[in-house]
Protein backbone atom coordinates (compact mmCIF):
# COMPACT_ATOMS: atom_id res chain seq x y z
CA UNK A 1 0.00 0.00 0.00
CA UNK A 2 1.37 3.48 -0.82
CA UNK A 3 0.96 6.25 1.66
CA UNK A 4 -0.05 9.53 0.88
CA UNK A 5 1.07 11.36 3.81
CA UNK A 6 3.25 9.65 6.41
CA UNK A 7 3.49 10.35 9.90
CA UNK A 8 5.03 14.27 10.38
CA UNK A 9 7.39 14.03 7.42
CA UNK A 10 6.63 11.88 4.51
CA UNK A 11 5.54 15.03 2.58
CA UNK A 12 9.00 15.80 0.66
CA UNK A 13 10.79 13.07 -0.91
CA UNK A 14 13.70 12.87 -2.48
CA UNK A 15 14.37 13.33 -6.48
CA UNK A 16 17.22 11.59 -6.93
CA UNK A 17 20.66 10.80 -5.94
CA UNK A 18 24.42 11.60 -7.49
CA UNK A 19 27.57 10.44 -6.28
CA UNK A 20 31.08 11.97 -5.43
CA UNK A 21 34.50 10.49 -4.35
CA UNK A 22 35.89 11.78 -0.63
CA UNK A 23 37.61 11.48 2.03
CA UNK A 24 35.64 10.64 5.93
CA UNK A 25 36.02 14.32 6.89
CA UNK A 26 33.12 17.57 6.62
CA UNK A 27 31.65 17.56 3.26
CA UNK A 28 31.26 21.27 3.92
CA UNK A 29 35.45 21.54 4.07
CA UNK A 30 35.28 19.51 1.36
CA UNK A 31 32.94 21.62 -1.12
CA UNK A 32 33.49 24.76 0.28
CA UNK A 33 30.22 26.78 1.34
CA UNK A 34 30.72 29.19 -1.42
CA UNK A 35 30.52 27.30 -4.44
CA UNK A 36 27.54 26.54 -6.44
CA UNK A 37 26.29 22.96 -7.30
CA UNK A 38 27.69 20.87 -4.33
CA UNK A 39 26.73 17.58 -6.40
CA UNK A 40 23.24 18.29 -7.69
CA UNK A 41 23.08 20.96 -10.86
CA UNK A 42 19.79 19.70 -12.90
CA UNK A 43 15.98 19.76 -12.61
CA UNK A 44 16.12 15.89 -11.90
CA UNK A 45 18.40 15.84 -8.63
CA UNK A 46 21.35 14.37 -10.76
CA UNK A 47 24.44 15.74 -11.89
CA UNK A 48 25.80 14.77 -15.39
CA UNK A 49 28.72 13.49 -14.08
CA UNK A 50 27.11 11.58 -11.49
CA UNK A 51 24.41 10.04 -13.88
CA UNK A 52 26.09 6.55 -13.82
CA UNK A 53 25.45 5.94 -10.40
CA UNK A 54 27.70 5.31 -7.47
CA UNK A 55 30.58 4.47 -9.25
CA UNK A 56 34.01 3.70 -7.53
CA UNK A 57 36.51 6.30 -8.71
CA UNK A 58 38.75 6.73 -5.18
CA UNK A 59 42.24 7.17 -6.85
CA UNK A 60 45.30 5.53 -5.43
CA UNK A 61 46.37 8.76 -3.78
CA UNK A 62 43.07 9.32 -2.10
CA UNK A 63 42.81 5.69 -1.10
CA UNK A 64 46.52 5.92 0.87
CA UNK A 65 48.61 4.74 -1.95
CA UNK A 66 49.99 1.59 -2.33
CA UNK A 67 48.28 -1.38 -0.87
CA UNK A 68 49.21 -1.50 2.61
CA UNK A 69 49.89 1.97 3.40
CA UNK A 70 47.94 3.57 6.04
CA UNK A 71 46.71 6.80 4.73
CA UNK A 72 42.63 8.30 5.97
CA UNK A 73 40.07 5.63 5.34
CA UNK A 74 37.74 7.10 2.56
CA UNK A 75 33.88 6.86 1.16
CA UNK A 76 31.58 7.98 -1.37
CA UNK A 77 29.83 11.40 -0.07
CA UNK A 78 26.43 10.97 -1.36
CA UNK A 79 24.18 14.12 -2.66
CA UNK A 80 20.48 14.68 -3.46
CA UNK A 81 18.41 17.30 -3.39
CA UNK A 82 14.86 17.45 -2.17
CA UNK A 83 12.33 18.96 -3.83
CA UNK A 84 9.00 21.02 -1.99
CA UNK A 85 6.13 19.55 -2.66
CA UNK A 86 3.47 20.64 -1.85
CA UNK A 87 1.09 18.61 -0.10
CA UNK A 88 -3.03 18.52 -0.03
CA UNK A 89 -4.76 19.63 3.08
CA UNK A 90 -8.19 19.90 4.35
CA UNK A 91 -8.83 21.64 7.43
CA UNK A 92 -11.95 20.03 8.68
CA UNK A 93 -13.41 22.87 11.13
CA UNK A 94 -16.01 22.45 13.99
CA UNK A 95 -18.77 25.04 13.87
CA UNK A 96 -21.00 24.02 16.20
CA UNK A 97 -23.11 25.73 18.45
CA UNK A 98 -20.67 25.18 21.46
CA UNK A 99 -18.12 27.05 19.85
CA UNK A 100 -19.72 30.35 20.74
CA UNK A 101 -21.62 29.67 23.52
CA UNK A 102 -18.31 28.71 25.18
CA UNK A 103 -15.67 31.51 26.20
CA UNK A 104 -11.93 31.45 27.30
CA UNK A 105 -9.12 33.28 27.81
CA UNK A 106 -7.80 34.46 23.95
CA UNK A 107 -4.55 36.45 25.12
CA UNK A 108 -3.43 35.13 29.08
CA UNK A 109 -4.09 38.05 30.52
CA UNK A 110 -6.97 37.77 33.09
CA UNK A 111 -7.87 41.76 32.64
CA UNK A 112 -8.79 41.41 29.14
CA UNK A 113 -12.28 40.01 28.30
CA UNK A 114 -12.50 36.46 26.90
CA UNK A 115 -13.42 35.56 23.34
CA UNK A 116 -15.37 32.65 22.38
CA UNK A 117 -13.92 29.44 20.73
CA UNK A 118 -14.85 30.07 17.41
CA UNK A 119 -13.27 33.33 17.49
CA UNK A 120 -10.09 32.00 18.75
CA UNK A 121 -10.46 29.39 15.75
CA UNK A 122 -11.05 31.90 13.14
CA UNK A 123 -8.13 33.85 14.30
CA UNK A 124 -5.74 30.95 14.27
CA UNK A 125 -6.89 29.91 10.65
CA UNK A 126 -5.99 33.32 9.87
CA UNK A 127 -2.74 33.56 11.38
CA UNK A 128 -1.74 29.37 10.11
CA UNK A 129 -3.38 30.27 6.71
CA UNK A 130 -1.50 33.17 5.38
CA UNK A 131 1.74 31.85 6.67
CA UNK A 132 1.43 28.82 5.19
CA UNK A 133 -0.58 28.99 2.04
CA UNK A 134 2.54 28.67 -0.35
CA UNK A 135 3.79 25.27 1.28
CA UNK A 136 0.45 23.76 1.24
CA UNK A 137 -2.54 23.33 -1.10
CA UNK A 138 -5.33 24.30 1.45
CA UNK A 139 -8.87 23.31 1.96
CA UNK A 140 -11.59 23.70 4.08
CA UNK A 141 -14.65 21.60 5.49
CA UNK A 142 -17.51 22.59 7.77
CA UNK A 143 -19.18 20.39 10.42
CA UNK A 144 -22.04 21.30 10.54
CA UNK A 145 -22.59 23.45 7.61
CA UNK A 146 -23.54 27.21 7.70
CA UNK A 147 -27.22 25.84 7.03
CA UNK A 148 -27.14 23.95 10.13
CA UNK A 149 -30.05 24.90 12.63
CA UNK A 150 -30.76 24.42 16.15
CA UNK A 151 -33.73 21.82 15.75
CA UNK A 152 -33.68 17.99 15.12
CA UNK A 153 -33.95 17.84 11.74
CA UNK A 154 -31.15 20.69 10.59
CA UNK A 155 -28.58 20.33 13.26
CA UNK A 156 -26.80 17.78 11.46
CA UNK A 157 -26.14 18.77 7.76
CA UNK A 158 -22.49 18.75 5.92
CA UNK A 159 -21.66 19.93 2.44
CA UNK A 160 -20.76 16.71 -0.05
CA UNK A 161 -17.95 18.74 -1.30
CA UNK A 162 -15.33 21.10 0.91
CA UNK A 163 -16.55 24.68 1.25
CA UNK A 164 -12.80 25.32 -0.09
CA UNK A 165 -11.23 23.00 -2.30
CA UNK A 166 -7.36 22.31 -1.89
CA UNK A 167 -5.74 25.07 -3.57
CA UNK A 168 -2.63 27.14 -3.31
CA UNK A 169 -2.43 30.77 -2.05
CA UNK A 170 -6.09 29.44 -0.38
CA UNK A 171 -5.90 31.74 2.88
CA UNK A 172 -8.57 34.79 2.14
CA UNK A 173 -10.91 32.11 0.36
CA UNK A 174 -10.60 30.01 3.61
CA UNK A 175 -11.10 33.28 5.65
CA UNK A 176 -14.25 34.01 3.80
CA UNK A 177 -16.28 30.72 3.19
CA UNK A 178 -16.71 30.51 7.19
CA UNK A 179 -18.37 32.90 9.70
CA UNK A 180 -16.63 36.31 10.91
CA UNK A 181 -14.87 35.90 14.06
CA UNK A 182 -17.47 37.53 16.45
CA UNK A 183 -20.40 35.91 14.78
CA UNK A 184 -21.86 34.52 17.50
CA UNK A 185 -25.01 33.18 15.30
CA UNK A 186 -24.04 29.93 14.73
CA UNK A 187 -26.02 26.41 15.42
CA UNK A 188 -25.84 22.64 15.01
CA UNK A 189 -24.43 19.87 16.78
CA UNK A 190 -21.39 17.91 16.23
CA UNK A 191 -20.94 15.71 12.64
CA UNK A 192 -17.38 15.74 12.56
CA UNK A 193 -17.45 11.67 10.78
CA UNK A 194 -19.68 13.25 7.94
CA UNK A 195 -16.99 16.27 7.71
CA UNK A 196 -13.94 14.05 7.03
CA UNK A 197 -15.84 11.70 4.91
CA UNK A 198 -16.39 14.95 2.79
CA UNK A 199 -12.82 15.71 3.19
CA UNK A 200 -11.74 12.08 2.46
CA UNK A 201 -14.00 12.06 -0.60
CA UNK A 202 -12.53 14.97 -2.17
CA UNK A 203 -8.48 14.46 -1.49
CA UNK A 204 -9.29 11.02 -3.05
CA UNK A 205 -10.82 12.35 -5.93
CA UNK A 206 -7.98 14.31 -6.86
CA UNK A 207 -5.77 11.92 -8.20
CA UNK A 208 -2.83 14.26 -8.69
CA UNK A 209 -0.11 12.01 -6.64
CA UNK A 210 0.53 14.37 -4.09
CA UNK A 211 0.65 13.56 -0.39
CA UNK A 212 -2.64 14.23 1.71
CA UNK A 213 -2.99 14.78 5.05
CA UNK A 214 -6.71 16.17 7.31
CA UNK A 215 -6.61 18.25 9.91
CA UNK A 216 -9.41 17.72 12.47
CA UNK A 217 -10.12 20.43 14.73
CA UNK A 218 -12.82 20.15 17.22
CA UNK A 219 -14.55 21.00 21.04
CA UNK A 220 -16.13 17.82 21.88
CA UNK A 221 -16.86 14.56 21.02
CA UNK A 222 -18.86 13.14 17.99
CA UNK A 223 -22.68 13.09 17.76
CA UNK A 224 -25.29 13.47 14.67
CA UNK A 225 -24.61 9.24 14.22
CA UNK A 226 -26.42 8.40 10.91
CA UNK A 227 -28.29 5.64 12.24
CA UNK A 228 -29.21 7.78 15.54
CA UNK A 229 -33.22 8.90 15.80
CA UNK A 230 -34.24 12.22 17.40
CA UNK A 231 -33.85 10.93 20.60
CA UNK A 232 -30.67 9.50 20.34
CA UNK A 233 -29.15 12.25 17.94
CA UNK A 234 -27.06 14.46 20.06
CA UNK A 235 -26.89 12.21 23.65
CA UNK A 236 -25.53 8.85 21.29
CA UNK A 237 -21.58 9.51 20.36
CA UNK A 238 -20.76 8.49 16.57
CA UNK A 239 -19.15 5.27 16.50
CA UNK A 240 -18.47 6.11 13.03
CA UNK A 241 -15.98 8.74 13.13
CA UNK A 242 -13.08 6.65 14.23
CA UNK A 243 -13.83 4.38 11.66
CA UNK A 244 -13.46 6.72 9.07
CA UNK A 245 -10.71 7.95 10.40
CA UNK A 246 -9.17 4.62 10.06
CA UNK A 247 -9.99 3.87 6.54
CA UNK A 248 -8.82 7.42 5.72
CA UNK A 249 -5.07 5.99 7.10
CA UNK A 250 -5.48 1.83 6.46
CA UNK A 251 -6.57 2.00 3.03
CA UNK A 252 -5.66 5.55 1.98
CA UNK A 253 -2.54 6.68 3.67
CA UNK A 254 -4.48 10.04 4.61
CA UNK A 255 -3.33 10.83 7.58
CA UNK A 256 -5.17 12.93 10.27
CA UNK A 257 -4.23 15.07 12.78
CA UNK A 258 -6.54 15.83 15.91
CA UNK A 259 -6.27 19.42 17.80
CA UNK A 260 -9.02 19.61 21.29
CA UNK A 261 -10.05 22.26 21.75
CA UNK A 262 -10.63 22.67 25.58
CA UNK A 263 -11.35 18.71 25.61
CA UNK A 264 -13.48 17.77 29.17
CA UNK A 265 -13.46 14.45 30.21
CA UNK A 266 -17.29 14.03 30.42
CA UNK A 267 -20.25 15.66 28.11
CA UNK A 268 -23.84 14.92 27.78
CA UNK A 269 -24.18 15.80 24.17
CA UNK A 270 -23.20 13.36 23.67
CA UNK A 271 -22.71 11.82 27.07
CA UNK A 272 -19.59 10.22 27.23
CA UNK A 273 -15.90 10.89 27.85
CA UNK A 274 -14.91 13.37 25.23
CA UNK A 275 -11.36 12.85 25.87
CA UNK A 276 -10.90 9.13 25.89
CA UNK A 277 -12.89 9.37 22.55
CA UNK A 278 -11.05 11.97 20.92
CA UNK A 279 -7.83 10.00 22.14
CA UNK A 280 -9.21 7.02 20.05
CA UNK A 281 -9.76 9.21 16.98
CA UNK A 282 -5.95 10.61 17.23
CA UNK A 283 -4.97 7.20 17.09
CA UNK A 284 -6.74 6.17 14.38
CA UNK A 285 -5.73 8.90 12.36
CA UNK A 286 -1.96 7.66 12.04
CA UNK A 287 -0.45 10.77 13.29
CA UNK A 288 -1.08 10.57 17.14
CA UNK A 289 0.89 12.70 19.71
CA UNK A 290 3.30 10.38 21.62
CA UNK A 291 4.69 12.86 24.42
CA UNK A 292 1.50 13.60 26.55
CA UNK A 293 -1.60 11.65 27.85
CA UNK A 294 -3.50 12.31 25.22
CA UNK A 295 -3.09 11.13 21.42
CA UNK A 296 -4.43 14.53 19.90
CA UNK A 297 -3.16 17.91 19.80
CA UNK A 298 -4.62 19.35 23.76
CA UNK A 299 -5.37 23.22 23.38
CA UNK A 300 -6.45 24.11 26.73
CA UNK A 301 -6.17 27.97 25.51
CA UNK A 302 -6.38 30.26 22.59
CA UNK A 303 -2.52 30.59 22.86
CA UNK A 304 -1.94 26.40 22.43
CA UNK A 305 -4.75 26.23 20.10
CA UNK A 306 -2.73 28.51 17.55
CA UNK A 307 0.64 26.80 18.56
CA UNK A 308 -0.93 23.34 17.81
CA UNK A 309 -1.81 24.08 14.31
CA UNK A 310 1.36 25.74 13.80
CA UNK A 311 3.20 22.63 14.97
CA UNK A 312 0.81 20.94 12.59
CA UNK A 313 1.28 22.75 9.77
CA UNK A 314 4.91 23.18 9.78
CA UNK A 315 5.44 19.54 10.40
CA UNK A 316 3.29 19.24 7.30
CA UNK A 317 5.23 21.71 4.98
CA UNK A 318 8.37 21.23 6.12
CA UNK A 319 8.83 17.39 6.70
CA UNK A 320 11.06 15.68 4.02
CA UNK A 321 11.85 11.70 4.09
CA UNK A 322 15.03 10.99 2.43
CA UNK A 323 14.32 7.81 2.00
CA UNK A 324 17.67 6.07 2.96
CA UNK A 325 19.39 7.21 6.36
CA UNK A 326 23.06 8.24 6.67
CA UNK A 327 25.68 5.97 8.82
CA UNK A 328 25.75 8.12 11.66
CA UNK A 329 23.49 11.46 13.04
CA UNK A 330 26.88 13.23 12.58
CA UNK A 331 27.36 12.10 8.90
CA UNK A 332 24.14 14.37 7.44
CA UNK A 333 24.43 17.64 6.14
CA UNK A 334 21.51 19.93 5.19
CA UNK A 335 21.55 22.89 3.25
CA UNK A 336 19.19 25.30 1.71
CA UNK A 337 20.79 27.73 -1.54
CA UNK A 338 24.36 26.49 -0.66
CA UNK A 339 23.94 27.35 3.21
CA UNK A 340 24.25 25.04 5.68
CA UNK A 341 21.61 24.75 8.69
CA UNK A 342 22.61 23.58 12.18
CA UNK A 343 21.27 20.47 13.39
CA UNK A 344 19.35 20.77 16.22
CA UNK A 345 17.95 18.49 18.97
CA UNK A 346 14.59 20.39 19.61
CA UNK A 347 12.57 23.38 17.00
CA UNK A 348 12.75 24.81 19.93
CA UNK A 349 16.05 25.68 19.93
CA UNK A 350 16.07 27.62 17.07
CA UNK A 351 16.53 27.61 13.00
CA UNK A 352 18.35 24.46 11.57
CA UNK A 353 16.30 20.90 11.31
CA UNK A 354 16.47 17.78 13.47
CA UNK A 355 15.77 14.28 12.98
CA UNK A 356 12.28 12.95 13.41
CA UNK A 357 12.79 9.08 13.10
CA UNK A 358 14.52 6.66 15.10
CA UNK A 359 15.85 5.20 11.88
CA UNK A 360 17.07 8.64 11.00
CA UNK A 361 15.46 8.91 7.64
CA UNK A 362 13.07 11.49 8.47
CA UNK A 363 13.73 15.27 9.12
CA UNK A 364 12.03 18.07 9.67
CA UNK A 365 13.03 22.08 9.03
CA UNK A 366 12.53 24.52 12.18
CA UNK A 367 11.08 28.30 12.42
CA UNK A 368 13.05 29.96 9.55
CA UNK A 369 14.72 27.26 7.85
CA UNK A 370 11.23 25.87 7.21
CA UNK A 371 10.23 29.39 6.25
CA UNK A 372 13.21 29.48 3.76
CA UNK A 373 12.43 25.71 2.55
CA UNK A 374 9.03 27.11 1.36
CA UNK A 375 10.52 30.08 -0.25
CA UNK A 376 13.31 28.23 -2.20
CA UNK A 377 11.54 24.72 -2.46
CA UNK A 378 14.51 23.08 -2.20
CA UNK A 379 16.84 21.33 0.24
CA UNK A 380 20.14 19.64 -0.43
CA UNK A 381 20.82 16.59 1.74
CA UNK A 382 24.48 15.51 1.79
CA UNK A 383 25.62 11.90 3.21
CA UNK A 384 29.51 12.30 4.34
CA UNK A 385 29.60 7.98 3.87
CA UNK A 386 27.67 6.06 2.25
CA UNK A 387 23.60 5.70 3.29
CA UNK A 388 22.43 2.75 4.69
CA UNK A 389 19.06 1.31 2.60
């Protein structure tokens, strides 16, 4: 089965790979940071002189001399570049009526006045859509739609097709297909399985070979169950949405990322525990937070709420799998237009990138080198030895 979108990084991948003849010692002492073309000079990731492959062509000097001398041990240094791609997202949105009927604190400061969820939401889509509307193709789906009424029969409805289909350059179209930020008008319960089917549906459909990913951002569990009466409608969680969820990753590859938004542990509409369910949904999805109790992204503020879908959408962008993994962590070198980026152990340290796998074959750009990555759309990756398959 081929995946679509893998984990946080399976969005880049490489183009090719060329081959040079070195010494064991810093590629970049090796190349120089100033010159142009450290190995990769076409459209395809390959050099002309390196279109043969990985062929052997250490001379006897660079080797040690004569067999039996003991000169420095050499190995190919590998080079590919990485190409931006950008992937297909849908941002599947609650719009329920608990998104304004619930306030919280927007800013962390207790003298200001609080804003409701939805505003906090719309501000965050703002803010996560304009920075990164170049590194992905953006889309947006509604649950429930703006039809959706506070009644029995039209609390539940969903569009069959996004509001906003994935696009490029998508943020004021996503800004203006939902409600203004202090619209405090809105109604309907809680169909978020209907939503990403909708979403599913239409990254399927598009059939253009670029990797997919949802990103499901909600207040509360699951109701509106298609086989639910009026009774049952709202009090009866949806069994269905981490099922869909599922077959979104199982079958598709589609990964999808959960954010909470202010996620109690019980609810009566429906009554269950909202964040064992939601928990169950992250994991489904593929993509499932490994560093906290919870599998989904926990905002318990508007301030985590926007740094969860900026961790989410710069994980997204700015992921690359290369594919093959160098010998050592110390034996990778990154670089962006002929600069070299510092590796890092934590984004939060600063610019540079840091490994994301245990197998090291997964990377991921932080705070301005993923901002330059989507400028420049390209990334050279540079294996002092030989990579290891």
């Amino acid at each position: 089965m081929t995946r679509r979108g893998l984990s946080l990084t399976s969005l880049l991948t490489l183009a090719a790979c060329g081959a040079l003849m070195s010494a064991c010692v810093d590629p970049r002492e090796d190349f120089g940071e100033e010159e142009e073309g450290i190995g990769i000079s076409d459209e395809t990731g390959i050099s002309e002189e390196d279109e043969g492959g990985f062929e052997d062509s250490t001379s006897e000097e660079e080797s040690g001399g004569e067999e039996g001398d003991q000169g420095m041990p050499t190995c190919e240094t590998t080079t590919a570049t990485v190409n931006n791609i950008p992937p297909n997202v849908v941002l599947v949105l609650d719009k329920s009526r608990s998104m304004v009927v619930n306030a919280w604190d927007d800013d962390g400061n207790p003298d200001t006045e609080d804003v409701t969820r939805w505003h906090s939401l719309h501000d965050t889509v703002d803010t996560v859509g304009h920075q990164y509307q170049d590194g992905m193709s953006l889309g947006l789906t509604l649950f429930p739609s703006v039809d959706a009424e506070s009644s029995f029969d039209g609390a539940c409805p969903v569009n069959e097709v996004p509001e906003v289909g994935v696009g490029l350059g998508n943020a004021e179209a996503l800004l203006a297909a939902i409600p203004a930020a202090d619209d405090t008008d809105l109604h309907g319960a809680t169909p978020a399985a209907a939503g990403i089917a909708t979403a599913l549906a239409h990254l399927e459909a598009l059939e253009d070979g670029r990797p997919a990913a949802m990103i499901l951002v909600t207040d509360g569990a699951a109701n509106c169950s298609a086989g639910a009466n009026d009774i049952t409608k709202f009090s009866q969680y949806d069994e269905d949405l981490p099922l869909v969820v599922a077959d979104a990753w199982d079958r598709a590859g589609i990964p999808t990322y959960v954010v909470g938004i202010d996620i109690q542990e019980s609810s009566e509409h429906p009554f269950t525990n909202p964040r064992e369910k939601l928990h169950e949904v992250a994991e489904a999805g593929g993509v499932a937070r490994s560093d906290g109790e919870v599998g989904f992204y926990d905002a318990g503020d508007a301030q985590a709420l926007t740094a969860a879908l900026d961790e989410i959408a710069a994980s997204v962008s700015c992921g690359i799998e290369l594919g093959k993994a160098p010998v050592s962590e110390d034996e990778l070198y990154i670089a962006i237009d002929g600069e070299y980026l510092p590796r890092l152990d934590s984004c939060d340290e600063g610019d540079g990138w840091i490994y994301t796998s245990e197998d090291l074959t997964q990377i991921e750009l932080c705070n301005a080198s993923c901002d330059l990555l989507l400028a420049e759309g390209e990334v050279t990756a540079e294996f002092a030895c030989p990579p290891q398959p």
